[in-house]
N, C-alpha and C. Protein backbone atom coordinates (compact mmCIF):
# COMPACT_ATOMS: atom_id res chain seq x y z
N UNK A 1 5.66 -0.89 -18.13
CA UNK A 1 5.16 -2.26 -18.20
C UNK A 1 6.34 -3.22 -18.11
N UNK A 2 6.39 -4.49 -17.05
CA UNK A 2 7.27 -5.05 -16.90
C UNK A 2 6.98 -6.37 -17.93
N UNK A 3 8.03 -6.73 -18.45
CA UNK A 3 7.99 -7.85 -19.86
C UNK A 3 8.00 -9.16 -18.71
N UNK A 4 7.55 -10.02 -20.03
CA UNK A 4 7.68 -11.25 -19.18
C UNK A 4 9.41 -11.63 -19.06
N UNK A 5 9.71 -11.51 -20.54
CA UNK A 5 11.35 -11.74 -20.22
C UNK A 5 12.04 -11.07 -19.12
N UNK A 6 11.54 -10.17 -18.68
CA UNK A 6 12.18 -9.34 -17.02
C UNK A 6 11.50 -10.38 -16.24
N UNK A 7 10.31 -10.70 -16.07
CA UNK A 7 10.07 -11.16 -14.83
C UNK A 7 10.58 -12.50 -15.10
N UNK A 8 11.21 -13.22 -16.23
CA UNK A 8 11.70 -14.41 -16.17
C UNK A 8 13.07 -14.21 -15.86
N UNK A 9 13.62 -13.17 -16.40
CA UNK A 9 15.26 -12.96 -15.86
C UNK A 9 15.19 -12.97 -14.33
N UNK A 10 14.34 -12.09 -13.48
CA UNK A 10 14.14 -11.88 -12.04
C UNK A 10 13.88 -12.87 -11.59
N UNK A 11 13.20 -14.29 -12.17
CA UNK A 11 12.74 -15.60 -11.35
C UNK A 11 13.75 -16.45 -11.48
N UNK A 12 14.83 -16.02 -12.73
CA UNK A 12 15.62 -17.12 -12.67
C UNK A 12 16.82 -16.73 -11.75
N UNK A 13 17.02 -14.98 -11.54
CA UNK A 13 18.04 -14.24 -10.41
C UNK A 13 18.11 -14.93 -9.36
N UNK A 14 16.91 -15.00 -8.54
CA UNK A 14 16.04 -15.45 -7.79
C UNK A 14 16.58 -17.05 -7.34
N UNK A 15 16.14 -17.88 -8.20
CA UNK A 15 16.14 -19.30 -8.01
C UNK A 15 17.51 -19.87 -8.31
N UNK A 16 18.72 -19.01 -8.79
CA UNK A 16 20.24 -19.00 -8.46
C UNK A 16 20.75 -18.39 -7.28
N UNK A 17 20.27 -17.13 -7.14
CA UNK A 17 21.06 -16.82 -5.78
C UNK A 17 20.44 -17.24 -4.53
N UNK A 18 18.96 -17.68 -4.28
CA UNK A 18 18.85 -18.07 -3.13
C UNK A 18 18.88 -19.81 -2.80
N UNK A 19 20.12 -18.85 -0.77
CA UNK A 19 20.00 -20.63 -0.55
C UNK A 19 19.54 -21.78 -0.81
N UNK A 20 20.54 -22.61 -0.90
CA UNK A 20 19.82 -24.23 -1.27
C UNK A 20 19.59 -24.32 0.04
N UNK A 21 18.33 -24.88 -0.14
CA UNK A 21 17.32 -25.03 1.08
C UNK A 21 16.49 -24.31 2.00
N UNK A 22 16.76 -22.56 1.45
CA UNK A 22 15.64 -21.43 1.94
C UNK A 22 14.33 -21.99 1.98
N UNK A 23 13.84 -22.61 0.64
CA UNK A 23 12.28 -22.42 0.49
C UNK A 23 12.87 -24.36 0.02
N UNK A 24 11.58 -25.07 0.19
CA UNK A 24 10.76 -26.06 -0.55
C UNK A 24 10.95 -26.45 -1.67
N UNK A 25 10.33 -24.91 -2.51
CA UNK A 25 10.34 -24.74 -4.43
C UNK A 25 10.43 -23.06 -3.94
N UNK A 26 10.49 -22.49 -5.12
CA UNK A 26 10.64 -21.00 -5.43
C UNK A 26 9.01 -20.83 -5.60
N UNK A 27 7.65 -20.45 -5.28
CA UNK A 27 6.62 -20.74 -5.82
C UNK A 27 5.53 -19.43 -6.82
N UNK A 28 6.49 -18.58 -6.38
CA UNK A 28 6.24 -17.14 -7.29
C UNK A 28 7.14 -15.86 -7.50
N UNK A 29 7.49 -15.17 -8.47
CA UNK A 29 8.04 -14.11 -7.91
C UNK A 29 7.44 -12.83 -8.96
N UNK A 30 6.87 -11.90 -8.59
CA UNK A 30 5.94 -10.88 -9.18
C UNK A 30 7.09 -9.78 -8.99
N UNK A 31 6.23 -8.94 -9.96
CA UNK A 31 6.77 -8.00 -10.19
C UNK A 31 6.10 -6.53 -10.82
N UNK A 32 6.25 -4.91 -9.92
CA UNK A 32 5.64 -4.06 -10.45
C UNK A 32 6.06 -2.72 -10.44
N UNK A 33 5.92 -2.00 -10.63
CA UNK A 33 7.12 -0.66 -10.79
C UNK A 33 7.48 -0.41 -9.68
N UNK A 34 6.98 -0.83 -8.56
CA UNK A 34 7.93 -0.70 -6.69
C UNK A 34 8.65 -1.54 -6.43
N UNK A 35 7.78 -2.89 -6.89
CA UNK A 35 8.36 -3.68 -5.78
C UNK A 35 8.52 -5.55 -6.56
N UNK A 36 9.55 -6.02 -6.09
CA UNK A 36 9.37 -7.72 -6.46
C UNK A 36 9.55 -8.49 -5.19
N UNK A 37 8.15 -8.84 -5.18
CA UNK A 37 7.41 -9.94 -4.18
C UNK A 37 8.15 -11.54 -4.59
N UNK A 38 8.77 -12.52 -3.23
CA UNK A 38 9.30 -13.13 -3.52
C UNK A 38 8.42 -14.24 -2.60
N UNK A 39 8.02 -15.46 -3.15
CA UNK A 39 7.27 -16.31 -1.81
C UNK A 39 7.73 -17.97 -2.14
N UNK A 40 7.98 -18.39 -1.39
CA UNK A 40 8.44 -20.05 -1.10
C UNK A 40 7.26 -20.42 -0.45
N UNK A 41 7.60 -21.79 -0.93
CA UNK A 41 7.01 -23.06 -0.23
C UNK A 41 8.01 -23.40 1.03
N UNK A 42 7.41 -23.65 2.53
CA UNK A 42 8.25 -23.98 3.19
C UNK A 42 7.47 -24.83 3.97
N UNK A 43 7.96 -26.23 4.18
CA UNK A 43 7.55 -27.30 5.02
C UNK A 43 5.99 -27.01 6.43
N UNK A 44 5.48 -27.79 6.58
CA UNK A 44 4.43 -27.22 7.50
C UNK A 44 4.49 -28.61 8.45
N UNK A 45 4.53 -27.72 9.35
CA UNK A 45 4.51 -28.59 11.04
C UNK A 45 3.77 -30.17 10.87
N UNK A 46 4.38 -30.96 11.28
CA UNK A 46 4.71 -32.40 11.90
C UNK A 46 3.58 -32.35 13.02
N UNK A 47 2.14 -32.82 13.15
CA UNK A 47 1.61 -32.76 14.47
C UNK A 47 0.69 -34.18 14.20
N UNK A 48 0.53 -34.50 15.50
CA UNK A 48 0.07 -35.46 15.99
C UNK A 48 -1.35 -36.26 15.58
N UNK A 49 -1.91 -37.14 15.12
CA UNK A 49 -3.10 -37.30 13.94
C UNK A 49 -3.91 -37.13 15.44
N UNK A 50 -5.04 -36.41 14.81
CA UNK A 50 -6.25 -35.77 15.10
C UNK A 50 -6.18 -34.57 15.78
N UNK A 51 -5.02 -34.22 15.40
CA UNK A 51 -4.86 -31.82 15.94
C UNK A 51 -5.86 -31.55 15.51
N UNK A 52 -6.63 -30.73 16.59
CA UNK A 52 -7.85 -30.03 15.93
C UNK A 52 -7.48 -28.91 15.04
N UNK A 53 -8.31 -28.09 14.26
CA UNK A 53 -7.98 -27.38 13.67
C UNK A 53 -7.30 -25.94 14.06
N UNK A 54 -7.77 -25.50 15.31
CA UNK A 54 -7.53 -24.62 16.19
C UNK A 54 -5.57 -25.26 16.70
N UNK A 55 -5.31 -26.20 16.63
CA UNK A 55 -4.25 -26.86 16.80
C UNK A 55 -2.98 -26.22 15.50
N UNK A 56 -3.95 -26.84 14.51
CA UNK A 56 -2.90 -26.59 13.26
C UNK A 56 -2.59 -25.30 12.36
N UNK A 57 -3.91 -24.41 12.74
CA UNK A 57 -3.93 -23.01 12.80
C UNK A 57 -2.49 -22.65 13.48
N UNK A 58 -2.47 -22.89 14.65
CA UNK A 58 -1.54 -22.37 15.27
C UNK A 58 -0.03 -22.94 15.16
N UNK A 59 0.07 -24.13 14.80
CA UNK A 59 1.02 -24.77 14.57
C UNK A 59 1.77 -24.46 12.83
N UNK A 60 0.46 -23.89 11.92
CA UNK A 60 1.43 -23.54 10.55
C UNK A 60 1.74 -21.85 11.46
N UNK A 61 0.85 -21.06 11.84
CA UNK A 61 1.41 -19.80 12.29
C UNK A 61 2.69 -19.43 13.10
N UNK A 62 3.57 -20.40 13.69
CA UNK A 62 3.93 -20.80 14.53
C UNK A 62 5.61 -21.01 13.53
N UNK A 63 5.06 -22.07 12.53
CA UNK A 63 6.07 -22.34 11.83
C UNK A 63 6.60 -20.98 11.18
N UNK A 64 5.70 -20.31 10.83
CA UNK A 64 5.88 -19.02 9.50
C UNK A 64 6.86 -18.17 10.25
N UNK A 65 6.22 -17.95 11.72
CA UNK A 65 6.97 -16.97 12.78
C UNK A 65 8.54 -17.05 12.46
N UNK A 66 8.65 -18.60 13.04
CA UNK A 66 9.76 -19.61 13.07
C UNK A 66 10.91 -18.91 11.87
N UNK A 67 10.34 -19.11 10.38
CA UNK A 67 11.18 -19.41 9.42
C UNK A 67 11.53 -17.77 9.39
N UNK A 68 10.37 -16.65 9.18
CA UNK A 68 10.99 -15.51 9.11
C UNK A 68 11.85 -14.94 9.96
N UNK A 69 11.95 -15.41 10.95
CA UNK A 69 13.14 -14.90 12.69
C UNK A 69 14.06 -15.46 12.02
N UNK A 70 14.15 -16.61 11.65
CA UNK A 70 15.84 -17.56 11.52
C UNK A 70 16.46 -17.62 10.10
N UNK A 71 15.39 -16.71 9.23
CA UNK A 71 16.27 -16.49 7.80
C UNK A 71 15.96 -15.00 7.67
N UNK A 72 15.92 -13.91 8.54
CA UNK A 72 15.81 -12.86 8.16
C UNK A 72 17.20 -12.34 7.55
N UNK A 73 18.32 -12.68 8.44
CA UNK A 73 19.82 -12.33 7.74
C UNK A 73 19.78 -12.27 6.60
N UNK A 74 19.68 -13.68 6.03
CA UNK A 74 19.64 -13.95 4.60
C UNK A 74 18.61 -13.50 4.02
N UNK A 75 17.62 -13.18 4.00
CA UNK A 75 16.56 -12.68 3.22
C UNK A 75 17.12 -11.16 2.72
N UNK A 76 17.60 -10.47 4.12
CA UNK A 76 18.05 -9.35 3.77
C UNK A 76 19.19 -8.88 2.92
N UNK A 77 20.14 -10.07 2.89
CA UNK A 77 21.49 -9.82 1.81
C UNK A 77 20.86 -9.93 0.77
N UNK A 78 19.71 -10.73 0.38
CA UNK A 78 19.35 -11.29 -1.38
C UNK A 78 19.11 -9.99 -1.35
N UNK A 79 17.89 -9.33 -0.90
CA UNK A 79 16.94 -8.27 -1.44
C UNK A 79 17.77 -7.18 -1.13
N UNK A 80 19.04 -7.15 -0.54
CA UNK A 80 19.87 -5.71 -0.87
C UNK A 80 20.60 -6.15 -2.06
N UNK A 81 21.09 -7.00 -2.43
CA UNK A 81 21.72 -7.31 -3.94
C UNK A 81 20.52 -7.26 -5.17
N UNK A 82 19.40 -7.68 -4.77
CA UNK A 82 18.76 -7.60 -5.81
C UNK A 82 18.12 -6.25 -5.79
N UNK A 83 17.58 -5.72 -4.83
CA UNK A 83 17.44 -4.05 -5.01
C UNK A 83 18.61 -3.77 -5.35
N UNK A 84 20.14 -3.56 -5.35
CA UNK A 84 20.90 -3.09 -5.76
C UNK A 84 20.85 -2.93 -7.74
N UNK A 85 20.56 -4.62 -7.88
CA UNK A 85 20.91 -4.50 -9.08
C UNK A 85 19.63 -4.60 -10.33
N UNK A 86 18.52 -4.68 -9.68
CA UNK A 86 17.20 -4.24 -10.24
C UNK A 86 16.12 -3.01 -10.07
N UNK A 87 16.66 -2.34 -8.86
CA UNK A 87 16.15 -0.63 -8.74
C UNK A 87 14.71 -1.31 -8.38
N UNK A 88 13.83 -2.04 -7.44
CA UNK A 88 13.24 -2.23 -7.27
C UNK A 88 13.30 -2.74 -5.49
N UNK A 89 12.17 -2.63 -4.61
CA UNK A 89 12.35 -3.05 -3.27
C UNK A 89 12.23 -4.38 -3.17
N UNK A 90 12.50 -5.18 -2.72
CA UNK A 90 12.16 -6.66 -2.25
C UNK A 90 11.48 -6.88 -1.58
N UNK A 91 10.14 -7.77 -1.42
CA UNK A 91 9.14 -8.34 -0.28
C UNK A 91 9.67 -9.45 -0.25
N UNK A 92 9.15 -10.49 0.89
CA UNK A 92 9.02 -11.58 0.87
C UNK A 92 7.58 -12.70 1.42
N UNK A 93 7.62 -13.53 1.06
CA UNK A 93 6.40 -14.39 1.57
C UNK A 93 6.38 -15.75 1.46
N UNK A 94 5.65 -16.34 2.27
CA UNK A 94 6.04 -17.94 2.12
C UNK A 94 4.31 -18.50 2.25
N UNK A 95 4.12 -20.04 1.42
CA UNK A 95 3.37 -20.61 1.29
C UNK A 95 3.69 -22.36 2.44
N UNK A 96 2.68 -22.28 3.48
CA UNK A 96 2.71 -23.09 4.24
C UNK A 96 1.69 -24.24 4.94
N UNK A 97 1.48 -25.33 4.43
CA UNK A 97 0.17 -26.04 4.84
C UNK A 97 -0.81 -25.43 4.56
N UNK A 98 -0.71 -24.64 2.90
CA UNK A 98 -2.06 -23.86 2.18
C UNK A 98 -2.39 -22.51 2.26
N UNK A 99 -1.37 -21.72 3.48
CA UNK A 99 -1.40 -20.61 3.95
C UNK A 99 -0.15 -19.94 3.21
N UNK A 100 -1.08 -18.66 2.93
CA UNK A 100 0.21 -17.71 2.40
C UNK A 100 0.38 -16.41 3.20
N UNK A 101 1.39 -16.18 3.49
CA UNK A 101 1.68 -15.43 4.97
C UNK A 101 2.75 -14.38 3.93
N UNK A 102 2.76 -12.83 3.83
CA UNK A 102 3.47 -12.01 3.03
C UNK A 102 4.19 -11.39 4.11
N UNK A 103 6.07 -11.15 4.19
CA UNK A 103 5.84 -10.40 5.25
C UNK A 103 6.22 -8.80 4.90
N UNK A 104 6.67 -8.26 5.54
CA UNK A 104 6.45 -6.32 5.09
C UNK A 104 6.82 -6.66 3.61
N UNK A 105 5.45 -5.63 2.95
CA UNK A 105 5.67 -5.21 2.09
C UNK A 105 5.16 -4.12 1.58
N UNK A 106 5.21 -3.48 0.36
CA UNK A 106 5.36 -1.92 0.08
C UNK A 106 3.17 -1.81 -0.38
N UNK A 107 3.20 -0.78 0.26
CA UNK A 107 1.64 -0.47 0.45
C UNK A 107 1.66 1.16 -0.39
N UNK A 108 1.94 0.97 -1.46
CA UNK A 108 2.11 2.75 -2.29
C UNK A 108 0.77 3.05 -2.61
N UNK A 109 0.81 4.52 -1.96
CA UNK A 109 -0.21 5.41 -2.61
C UNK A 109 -0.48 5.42 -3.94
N UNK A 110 -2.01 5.58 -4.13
CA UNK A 110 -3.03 5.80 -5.47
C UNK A 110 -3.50 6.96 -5.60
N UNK A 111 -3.19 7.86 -6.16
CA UNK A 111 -4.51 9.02 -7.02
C UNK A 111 -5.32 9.04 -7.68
N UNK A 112 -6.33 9.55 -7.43
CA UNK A 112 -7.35 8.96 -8.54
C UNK A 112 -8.35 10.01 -8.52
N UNK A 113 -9.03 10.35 -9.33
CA UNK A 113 -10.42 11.49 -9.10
C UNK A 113 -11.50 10.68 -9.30
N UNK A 114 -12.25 10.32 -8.71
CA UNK A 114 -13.84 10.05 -8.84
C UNK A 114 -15.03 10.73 -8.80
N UNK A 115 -15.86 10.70 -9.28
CA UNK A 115 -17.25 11.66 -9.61
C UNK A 115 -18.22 10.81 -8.47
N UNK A 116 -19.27 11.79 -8.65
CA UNK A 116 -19.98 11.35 -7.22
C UNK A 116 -20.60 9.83 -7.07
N UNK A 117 -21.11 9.04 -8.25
CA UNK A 117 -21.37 7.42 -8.03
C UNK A 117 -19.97 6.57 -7.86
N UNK A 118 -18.49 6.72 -8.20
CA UNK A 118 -17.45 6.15 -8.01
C UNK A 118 -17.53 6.19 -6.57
N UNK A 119 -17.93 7.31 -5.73
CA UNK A 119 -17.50 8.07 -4.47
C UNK A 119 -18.84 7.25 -3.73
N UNK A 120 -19.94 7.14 -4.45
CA UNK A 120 -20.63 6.33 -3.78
C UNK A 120 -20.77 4.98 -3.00
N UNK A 121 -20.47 4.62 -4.19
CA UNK A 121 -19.76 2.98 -4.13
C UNK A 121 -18.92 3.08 -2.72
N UNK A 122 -18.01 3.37 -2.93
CA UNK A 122 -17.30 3.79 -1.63
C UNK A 122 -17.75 3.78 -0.29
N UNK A 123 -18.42 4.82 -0.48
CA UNK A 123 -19.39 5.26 0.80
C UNK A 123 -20.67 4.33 1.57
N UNK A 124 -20.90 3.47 0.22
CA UNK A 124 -21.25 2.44 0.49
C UNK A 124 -20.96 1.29 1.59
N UNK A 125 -19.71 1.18 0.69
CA UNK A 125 -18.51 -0.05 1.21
C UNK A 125 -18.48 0.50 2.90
N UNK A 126 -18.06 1.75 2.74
CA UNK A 126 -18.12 2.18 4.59
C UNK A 126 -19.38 1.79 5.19
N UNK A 127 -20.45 2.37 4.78
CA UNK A 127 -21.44 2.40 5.72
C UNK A 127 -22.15 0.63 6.05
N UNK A 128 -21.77 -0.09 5.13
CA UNK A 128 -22.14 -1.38 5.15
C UNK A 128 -21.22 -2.14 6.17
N UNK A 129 -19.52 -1.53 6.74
CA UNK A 129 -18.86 -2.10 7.45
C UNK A 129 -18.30 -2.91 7.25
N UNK A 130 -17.96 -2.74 5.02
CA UNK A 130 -16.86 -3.64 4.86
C UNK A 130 -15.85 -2.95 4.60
N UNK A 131 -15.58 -1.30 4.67
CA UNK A 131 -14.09 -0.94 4.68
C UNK A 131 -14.57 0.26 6.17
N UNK A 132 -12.96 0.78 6.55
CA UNK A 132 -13.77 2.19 7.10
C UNK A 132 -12.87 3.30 6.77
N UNK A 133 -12.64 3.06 5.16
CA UNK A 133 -12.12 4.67 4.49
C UNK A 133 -12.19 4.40 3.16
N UNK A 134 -12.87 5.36 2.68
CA UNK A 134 -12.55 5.43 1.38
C UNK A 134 -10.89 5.21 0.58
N UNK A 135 -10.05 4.89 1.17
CA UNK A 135 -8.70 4.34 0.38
C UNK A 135 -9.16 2.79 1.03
N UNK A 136 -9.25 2.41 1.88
CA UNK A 136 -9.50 0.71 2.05
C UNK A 136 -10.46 0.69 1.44
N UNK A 137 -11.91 0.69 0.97
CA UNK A 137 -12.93 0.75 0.50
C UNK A 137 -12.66 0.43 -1.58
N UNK A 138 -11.63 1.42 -1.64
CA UNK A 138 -11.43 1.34 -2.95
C UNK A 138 -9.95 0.13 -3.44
N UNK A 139 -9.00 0.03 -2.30
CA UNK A 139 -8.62 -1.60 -2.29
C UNK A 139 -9.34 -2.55 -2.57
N UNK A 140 -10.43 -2.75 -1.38
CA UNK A 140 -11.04 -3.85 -1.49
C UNK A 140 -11.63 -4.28 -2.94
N UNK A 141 -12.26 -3.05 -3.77
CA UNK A 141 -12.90 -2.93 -4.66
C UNK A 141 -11.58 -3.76 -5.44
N UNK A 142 -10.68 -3.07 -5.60
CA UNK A 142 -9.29 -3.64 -6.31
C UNK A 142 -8.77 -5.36 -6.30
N UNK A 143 -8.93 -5.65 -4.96
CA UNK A 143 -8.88 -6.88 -4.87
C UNK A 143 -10.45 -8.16 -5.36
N UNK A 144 -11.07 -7.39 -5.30
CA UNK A 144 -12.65 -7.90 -6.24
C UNK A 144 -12.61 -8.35 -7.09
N UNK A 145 -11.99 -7.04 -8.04
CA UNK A 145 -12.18 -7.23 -9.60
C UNK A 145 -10.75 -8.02 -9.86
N UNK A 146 -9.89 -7.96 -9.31
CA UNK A 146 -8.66 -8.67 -9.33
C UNK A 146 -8.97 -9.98 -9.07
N UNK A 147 -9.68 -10.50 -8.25
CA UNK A 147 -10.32 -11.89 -7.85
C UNK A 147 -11.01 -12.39 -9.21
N UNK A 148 -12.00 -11.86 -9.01
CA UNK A 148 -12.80 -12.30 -10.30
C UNK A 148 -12.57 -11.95 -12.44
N UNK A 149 -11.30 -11.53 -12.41
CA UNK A 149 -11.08 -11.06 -13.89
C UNK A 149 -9.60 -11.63 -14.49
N UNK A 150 -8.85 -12.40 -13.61
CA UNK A 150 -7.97 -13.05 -13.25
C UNK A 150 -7.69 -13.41 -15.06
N UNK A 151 -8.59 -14.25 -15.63
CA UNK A 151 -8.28 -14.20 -17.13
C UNK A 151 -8.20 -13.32 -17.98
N UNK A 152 -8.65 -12.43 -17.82
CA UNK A 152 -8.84 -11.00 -18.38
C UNK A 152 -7.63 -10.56 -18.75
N UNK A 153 -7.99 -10.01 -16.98
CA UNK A 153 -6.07 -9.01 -17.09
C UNK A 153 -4.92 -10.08 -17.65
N UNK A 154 -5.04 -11.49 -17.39
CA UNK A 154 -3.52 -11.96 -17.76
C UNK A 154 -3.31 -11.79 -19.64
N UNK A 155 -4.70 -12.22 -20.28
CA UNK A 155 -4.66 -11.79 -21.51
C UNK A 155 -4.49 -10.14 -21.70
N UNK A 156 -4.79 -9.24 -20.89
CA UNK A 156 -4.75 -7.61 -21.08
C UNK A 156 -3.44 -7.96 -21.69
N UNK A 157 -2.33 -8.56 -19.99
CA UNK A 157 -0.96 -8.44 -19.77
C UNK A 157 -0.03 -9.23 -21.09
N UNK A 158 -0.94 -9.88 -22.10
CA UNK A 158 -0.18 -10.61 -22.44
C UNK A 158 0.11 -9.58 -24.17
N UNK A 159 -1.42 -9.00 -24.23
CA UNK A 159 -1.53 -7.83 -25.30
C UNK A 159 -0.37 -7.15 -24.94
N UNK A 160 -0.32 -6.18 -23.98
CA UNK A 160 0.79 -5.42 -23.77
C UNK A 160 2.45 -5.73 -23.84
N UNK A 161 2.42 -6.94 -23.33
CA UNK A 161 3.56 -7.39 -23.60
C UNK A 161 4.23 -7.22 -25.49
N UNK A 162 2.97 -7.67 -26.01
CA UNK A 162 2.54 -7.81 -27.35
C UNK A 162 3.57 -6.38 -28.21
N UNK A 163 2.66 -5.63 -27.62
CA UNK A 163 2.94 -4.42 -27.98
C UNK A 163 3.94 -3.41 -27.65
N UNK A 164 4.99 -3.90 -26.43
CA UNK A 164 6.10 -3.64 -26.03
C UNK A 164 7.39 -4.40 -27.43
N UNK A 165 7.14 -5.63 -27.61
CA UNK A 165 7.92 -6.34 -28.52
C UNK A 165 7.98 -5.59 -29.66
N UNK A 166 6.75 -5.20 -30.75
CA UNK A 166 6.29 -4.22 -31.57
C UNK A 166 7.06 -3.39 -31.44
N UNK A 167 7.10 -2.91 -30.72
CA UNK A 167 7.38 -1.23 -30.51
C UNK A 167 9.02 -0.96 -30.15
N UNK A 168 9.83 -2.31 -29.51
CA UNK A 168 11.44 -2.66 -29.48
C UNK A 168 11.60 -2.74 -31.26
N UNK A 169 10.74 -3.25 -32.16
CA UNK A 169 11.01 -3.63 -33.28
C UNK A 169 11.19 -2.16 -34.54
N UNK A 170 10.64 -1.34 -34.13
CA UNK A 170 10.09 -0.24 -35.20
C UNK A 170 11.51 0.54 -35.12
N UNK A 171 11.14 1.55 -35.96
CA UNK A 171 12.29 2.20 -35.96
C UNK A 171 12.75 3.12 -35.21
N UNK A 172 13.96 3.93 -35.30
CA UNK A 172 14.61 4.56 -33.99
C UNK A 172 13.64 6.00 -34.26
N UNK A 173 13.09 6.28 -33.39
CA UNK A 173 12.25 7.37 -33.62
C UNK A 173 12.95 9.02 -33.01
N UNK A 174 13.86 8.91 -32.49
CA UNK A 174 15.19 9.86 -31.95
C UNK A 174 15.94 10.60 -33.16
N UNK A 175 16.29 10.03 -34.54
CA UNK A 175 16.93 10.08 -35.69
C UNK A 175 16.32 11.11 -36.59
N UNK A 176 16.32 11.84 -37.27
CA UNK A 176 16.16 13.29 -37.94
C UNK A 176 15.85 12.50 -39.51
């Protein structure tokens, strides 16, 4: 379980070592036993009043292209220093005229055993033609309950944290 004081040490790593003037603002930086996702705010295209939407679609997509080609150098020195010195991979992503655009990032395998209604559900999700595998099928499911429980888990996360502090506090349990 990653503490908040880690993910505040990592946001403040973060918002010292990268360029003045990479991003906008710093606007998130997460964190989970693979990987720390890093995403800016970065300016969104200058266009002409009344771009249709089909216009500005293409014009924030356009920009995103833009910024990841001409700061990849640098993206790549942070996240080899900071993988160096946090044992974790680096993503990156940027927030642009409302759009959040992630670019490579780490997609790790899940194990899991399910009984035959878990497996249903699933099979479901396929045959309805909103996933077409049971590992996308059970994402999607992931991103669902992740959508909708959003208060939940942050209080889960905040118990645990809870109980990480606790448990730095007790005694050395190694000692005879």
């Amino acid at each position: 379980m990653i503490t908040q004081d880690q993910r505040d040490r990592l946001r403040g790593w973060f918002s010292g070592r990268l360029p003045e003037g990479l991003f906008e603002e710093l606007v998130e930086v997460t964190v989970d036993r693979e990987e720390v996702t890093v995403v800016g705010r970065i300016p969104g295209p200058e266009l002409a009043e009344g771009a249709s939407d089909a216009e500005r679609e293409a014009a924030v997509e356009g920009r995103i292209q833009e910024f990841r080609e001409r700061t990849r150098e640098t993206r790549i020195e942070v996240a080899r220093e900071a993988e160096h010195q946090f044992r974790h991979k680096v993503s990156w992503g940027v927030e642009c005229s409302g759009r959040r655009a992630l670019f490579t990032h780490v997609a790790a395998p899940v194990m899991t055993r399910l009984r035959q209604p878990e497996r249903q559900v699933l099979d479901t999700l396929i045959a309805g033609g909103v996933a077409r595998s049971r590992s996308e099928a059970l994402a999607w499911c992931v991103r669902l309950v992740h959508r909708n429980t959003d208060d939940w888990l942050t209080e889960l996360r905040d118990s645990l944290e809870h109980v990480e502090r606790v448990r730095a506090q007790g005694p050395d349990t190694d000692q005879d």
